[in-house]
PDB file of N, CA and C in Angstrom:
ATOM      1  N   UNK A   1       0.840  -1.155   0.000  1.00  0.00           N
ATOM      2  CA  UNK A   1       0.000   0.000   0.000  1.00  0.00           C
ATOM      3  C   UNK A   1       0.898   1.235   0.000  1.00  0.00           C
ATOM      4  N   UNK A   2       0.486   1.922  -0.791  1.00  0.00           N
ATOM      5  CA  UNK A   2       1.500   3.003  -1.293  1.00  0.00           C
ATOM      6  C   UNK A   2       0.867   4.597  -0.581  1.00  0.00           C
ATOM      7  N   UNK A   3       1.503   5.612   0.011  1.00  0.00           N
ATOM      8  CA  UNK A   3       1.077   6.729   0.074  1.00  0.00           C
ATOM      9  C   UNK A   3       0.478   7.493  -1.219  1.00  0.00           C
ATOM     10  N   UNK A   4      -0.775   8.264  -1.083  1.00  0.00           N
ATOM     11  CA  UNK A   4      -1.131   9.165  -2.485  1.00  0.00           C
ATOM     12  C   UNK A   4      -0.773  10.684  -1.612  1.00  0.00           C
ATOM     13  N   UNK A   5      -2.005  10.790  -2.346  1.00  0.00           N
ATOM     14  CA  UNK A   5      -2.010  12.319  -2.462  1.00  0.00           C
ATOM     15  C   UNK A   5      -2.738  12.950  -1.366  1.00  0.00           C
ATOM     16  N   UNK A   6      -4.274  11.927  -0.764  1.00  0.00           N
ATOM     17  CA  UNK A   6      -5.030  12.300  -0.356  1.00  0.00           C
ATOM     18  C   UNK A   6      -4.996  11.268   0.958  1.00  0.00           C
ATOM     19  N   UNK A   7      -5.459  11.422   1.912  1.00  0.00           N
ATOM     20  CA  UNK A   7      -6.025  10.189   3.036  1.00  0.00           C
ATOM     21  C   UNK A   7      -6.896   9.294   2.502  1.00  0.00           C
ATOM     22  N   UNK A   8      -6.882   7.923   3.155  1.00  0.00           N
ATOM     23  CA  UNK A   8      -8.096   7.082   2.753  1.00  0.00           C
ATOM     24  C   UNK A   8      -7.830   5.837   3.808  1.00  0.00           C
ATOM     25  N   UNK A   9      -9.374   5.563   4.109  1.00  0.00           N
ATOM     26  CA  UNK A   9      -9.185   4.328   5.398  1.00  0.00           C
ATOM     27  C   UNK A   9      -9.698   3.052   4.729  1.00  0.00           C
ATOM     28  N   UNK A  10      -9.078   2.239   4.991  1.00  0.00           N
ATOM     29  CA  UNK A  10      -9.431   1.244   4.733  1.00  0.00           C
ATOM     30  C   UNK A  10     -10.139   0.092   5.647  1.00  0.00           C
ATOM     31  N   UNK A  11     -11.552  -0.168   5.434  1.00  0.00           N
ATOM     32  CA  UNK A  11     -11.968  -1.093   6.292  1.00  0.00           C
ATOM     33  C   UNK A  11     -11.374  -2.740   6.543  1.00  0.00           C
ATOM     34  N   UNK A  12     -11.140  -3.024   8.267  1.00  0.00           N
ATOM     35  CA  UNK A  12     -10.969  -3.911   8.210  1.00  0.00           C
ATOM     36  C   UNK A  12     -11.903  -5.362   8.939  1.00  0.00           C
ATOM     37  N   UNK A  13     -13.052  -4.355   9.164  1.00  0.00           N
ATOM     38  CA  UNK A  13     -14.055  -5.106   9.709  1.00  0.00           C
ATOM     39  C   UNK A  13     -14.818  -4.577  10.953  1.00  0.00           C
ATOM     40  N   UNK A  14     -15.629  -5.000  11.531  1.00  0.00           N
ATOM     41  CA  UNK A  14     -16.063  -4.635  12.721  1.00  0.00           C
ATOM     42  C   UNK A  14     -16.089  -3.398  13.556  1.00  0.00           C
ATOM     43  N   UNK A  15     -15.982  -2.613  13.028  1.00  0.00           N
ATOM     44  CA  UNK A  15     -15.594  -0.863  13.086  1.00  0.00           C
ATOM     45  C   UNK A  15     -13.952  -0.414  12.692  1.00  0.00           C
ATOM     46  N   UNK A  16     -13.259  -1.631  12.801  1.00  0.00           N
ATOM     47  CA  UNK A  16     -11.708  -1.302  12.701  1.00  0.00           C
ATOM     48  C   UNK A  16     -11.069  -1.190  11.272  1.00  0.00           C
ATOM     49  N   UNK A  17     -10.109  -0.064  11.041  1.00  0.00           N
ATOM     50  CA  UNK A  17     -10.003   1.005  10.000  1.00  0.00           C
ATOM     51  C   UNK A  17      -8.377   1.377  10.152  1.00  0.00           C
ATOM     52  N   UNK A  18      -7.594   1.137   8.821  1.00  0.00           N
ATOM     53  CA  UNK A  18      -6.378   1.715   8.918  1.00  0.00           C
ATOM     54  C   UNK A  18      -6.336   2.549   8.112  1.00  0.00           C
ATOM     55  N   UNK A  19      -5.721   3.856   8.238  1.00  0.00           N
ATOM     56  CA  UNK A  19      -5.713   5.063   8.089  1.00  0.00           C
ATOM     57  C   UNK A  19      -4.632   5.468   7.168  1.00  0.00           C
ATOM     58  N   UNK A  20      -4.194   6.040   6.332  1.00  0.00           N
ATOM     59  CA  UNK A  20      -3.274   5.717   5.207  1.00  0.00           C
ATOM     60  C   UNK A  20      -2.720   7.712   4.899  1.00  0.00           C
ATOM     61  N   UNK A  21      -1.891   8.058   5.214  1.00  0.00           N
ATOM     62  CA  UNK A  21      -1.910   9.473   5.338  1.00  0.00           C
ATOM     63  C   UNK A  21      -0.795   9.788   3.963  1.00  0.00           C
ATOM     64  N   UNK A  22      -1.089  10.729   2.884  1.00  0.00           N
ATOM     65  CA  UNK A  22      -0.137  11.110   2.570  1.00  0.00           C
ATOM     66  C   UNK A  22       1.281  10.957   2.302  1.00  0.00           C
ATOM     67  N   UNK A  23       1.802  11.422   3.996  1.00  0.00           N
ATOM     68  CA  UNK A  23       3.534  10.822   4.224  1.00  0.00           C
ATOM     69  C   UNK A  23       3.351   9.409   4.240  1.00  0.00           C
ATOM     70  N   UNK A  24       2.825   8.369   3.985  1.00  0.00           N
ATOM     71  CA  UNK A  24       2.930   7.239   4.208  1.00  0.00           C
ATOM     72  C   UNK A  24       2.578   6.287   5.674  1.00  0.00           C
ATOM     73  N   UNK A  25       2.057   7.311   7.080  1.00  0.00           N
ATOM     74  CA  UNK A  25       2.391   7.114   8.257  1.00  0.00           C
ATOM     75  C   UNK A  25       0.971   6.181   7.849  1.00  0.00           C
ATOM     76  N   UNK A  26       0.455   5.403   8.790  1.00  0.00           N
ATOM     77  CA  UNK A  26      -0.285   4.671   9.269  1.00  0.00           C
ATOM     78  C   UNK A  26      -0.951   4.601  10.605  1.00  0.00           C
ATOM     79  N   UNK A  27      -2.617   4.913  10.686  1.00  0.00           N
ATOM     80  CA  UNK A  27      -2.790   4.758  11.781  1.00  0.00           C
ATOM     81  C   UNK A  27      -4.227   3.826  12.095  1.00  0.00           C
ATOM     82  N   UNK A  28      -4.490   2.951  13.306  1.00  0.00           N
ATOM     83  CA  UNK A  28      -5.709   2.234  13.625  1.00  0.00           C
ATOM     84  C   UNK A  28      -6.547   3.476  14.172  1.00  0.00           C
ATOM     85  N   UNK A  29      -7.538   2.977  13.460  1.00  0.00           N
ATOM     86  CA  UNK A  29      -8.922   3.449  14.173  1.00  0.00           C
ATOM     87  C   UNK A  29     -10.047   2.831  14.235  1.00  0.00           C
ATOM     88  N   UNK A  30     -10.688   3.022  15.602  1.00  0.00           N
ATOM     89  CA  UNK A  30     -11.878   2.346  15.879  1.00  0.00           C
ATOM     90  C   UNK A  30     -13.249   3.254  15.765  1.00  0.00           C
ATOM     91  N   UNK A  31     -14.552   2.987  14.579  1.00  0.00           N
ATOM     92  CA  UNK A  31     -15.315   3.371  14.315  1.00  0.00           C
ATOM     93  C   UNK A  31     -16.625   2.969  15.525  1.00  0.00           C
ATOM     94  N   UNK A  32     -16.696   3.342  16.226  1.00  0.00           N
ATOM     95  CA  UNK A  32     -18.099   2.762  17.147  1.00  0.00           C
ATOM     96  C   UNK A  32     -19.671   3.541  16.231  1.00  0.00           C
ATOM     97  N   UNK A  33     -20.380   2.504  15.982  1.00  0.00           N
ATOM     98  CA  UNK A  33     -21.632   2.608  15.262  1.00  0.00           C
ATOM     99  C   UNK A  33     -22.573   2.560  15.955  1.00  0.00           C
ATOM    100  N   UNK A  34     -22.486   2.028  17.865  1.00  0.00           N
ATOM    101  CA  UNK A  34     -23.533   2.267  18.468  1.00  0.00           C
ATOM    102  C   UNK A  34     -23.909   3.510  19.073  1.00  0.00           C
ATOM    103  N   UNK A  35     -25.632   3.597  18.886  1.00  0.00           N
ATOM    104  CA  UNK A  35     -25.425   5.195  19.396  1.00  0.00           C
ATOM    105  C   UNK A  35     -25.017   5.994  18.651  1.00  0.00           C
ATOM    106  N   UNK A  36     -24.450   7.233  19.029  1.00  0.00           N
ATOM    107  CA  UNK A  36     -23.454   8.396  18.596  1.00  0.00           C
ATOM    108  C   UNK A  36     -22.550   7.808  17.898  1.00  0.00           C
ATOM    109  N   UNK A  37     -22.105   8.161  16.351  1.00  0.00           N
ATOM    110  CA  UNK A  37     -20.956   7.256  16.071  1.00  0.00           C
ATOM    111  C   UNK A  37     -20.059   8.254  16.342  1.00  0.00           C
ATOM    112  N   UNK A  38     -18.536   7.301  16.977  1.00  0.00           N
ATOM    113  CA  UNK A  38     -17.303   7.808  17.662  1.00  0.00           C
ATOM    114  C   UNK A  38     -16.624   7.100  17.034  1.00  0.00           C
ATOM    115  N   UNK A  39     -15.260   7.897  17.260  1.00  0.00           N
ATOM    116  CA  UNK A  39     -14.015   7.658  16.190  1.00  0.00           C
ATOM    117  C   UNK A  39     -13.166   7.062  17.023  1.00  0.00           C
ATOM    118  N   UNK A  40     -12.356   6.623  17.728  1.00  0.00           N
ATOM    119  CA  UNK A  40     -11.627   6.241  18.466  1.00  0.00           C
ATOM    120  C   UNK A  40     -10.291   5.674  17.642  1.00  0.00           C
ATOM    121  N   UNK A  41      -9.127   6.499  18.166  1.00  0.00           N
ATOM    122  CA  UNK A  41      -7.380   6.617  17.756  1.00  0.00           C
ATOM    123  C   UNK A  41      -7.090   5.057  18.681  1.00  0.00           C
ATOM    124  N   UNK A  42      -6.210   4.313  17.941  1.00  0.00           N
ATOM    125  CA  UNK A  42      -5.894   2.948  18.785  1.00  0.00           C
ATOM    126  C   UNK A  42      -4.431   2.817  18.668  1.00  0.00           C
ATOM    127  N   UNK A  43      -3.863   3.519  17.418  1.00  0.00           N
ATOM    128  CA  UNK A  43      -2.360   3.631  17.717  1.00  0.00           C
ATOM    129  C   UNK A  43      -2.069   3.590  16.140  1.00  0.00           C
ATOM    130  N   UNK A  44      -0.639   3.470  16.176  1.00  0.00           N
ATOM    131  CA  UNK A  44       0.117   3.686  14.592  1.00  0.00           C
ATOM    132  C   UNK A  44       0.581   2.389  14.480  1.00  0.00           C
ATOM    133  N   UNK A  45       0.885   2.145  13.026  1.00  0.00           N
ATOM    134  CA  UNK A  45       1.288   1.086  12.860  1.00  0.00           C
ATOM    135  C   UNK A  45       3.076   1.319  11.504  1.00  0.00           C
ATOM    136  N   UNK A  46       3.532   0.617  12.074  1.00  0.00           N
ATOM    137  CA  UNK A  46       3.425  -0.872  12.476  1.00  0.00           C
ATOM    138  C   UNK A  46       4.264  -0.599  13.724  1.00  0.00           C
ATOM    139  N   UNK A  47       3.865   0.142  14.685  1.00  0.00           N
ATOM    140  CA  UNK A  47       3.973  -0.180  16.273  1.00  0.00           C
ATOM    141  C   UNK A  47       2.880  -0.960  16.794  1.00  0.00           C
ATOM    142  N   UNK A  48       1.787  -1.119  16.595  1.00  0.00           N
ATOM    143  CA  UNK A  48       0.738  -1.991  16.766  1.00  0.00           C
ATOM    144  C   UNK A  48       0.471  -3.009  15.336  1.00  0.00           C
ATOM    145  N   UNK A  49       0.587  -4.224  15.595  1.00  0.00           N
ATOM    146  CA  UNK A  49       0.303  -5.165  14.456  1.00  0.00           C
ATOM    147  C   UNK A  49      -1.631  -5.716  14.324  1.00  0.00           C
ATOM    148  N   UNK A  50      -1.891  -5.891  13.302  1.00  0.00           N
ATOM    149  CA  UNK A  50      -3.218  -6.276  13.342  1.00  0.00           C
ATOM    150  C   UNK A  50      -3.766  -7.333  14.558  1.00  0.00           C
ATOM    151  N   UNK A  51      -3.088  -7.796  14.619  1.00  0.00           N
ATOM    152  CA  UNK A  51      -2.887  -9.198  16.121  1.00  0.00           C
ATOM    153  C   UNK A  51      -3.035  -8.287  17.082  1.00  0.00           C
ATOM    154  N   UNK A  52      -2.376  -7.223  17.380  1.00  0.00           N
ATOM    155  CA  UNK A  52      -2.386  -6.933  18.801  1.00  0.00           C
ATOM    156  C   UNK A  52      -3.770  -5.965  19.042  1.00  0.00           C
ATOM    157  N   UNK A  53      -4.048  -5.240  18.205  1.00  0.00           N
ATOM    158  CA  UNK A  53      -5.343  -4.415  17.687  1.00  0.00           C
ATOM    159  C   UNK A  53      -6.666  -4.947  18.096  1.00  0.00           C
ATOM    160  N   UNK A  54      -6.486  -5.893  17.391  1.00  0.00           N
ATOM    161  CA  UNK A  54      -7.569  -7.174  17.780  1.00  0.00           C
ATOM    162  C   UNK A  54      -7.671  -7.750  19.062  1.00  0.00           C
ATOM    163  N   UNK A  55      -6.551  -8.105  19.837  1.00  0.00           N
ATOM    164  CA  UNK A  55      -6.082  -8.158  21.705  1.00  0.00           C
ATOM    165  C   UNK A  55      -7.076  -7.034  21.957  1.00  0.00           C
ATOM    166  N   UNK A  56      -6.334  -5.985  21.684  1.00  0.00           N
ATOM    167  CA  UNK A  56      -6.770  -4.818  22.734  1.00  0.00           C
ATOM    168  C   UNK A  56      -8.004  -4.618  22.724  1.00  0.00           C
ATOM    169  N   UNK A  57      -8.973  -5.043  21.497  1.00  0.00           N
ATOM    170  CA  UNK A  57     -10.556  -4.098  21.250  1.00  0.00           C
ATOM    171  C   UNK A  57     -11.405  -5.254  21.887  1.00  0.00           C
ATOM    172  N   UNK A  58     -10.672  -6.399  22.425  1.00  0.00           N
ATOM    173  CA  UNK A  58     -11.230  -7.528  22.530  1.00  0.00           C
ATOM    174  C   UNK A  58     -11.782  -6.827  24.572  1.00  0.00           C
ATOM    175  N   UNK A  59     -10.427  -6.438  24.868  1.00  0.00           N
ATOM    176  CA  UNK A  59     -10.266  -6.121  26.217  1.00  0.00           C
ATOM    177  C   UNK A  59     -11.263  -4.857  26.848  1.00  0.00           C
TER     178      UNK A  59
END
């Protein structure tokens, strides 16, 4: 996955979303759909791996 020009998230299921910026940086985010939908920051990657993402939202 290559940096563009613009941002774009990519779904990875269940509200969870990696974030694709420009400079190339990478970040998780958690979409909550109940209620009020909320955005929730879970960390950058690849300091957090999809494995551990999945740990944490579990917790």
């Amino acid at each position: 996955m290559k940096p563009g020009t613009q941002r774009f998230m990519m779904a990875d299921g269940d509200g969870l979303y990696l974030e694709v910026v420009p400079g190339g940086q990478k970040y998780w985010w958690y979409i909550s759909q109940a209620g009020d939908r909320k955005k929730f920051s879970i960390g950058k990657r690849p300091d957090l791996s999809l494995n551990k993402v999945r740990e944490s939202e579990k917790s």
